[in-house]
Protein backbone atom coordinates (compact mmCIF):
# COMPACT_ATOMS: atom_id res chain seq x y z
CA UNK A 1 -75.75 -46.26 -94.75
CA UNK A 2 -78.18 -48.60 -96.35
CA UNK A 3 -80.19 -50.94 -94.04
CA UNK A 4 -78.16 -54.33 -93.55
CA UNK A 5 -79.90 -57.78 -95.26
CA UNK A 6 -80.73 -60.38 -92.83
CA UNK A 7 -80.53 -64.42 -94.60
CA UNK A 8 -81.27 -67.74 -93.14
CA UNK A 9 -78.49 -69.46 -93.70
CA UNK A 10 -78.73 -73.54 -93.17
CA UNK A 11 -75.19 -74.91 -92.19
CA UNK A 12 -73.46 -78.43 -91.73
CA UNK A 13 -73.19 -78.63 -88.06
CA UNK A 14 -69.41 -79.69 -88.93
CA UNK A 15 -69.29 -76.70 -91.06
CA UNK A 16 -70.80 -74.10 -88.38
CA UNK A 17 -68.22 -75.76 -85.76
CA UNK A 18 -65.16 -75.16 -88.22
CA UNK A 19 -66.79 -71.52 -88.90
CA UNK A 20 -67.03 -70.12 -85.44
CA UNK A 21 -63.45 -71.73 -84.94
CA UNK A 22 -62.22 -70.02 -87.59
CA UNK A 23 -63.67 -66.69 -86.86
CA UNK A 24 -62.58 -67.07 -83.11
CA UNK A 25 -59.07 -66.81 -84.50
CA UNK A 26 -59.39 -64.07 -86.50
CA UNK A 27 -61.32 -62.27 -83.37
CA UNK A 28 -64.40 -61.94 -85.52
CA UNK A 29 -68.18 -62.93 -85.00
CA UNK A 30 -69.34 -66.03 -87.11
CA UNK A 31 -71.38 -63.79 -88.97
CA UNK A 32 -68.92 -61.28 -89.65
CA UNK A 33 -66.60 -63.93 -90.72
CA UNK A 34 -68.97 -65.47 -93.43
CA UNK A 35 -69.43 -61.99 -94.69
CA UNK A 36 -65.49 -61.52 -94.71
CA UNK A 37 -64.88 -64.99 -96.75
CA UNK A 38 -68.30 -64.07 -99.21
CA UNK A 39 -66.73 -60.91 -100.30
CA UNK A 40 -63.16 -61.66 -100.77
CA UNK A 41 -64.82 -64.77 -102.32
CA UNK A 42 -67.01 -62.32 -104.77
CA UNK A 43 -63.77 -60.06 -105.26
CA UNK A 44 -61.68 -62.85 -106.55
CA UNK A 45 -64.25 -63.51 -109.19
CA UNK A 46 -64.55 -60.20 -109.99
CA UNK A 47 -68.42 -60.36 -109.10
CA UNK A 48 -68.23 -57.73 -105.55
CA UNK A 49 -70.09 -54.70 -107.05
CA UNK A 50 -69.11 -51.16 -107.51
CA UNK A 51 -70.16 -49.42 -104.97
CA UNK A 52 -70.60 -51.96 -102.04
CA UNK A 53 -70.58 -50.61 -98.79
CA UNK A 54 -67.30 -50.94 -97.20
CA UNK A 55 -67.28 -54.10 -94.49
CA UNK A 56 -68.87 -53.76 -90.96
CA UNK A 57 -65.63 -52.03 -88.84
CA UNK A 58 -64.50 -54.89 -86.59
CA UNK A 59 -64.85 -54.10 -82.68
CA UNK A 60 -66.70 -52.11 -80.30
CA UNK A 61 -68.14 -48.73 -81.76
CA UNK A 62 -66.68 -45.76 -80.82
CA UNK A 63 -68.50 -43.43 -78.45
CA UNK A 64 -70.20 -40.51 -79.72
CA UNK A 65 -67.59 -37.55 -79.42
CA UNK A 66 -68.50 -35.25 -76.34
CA UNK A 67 -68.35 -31.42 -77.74
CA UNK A 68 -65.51 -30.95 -74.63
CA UNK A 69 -63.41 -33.73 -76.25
CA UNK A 70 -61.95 -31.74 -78.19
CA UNK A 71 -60.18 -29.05 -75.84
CA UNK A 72 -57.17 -30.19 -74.27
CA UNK A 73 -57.67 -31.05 -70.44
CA UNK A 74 -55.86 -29.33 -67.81
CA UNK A 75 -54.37 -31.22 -65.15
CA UNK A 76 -55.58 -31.89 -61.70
CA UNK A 77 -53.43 -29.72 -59.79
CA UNK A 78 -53.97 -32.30 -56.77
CA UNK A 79 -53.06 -35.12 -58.65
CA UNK A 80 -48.84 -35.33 -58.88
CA UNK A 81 -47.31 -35.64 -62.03
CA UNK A 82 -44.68 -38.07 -60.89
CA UNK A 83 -44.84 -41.38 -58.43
CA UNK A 84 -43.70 -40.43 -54.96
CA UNK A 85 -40.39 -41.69 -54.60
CA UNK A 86 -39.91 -45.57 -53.12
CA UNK A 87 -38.60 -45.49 -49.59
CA UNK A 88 -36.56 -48.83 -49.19
């Protein structure tokens, strides 16, 4: 993946405010949010270059696969399957 640009970006307070709002709906960082609203701005004018990286994937990254995730795990033969039953 190509290195990420960093840009100093100067913002109407008011602006910022309405920004981080914004993104805090959406469940996205300010700065992920800017970079949502400049492509889809860039797209709409048919300016978003072929062969732009796709967007930053939104969340936590994954964890790096562990070579015994992919077996199937056995089950504790201590643990029980089912709840004991309720006395009442």
């Amino acid at each position: 993946m190509a290195e990420r640009k960093s840009v100093l970006l100067r913002l109407d307070p008011a602006v910022h405010d309405a920004l981080t709002r914004w993104a805090n709906d959406d469940l996205r960082s300010t700065n992920a949010q800017i970079e949502f609203l400049l492509r889809r701005a860039l797209t709409e004018a048919g300016r978003l270059p072929t062969g732009t990286g796709a967007p930053a994937r939104r969340g936590r990254p994954r964890k790096a696969a562990r070579k015994d995730d992919d077996q199937p795990q056995e089950p504790d033969p201590t643990t029980p399957l089912e709840p004991p039953p309720r006395n009442e």
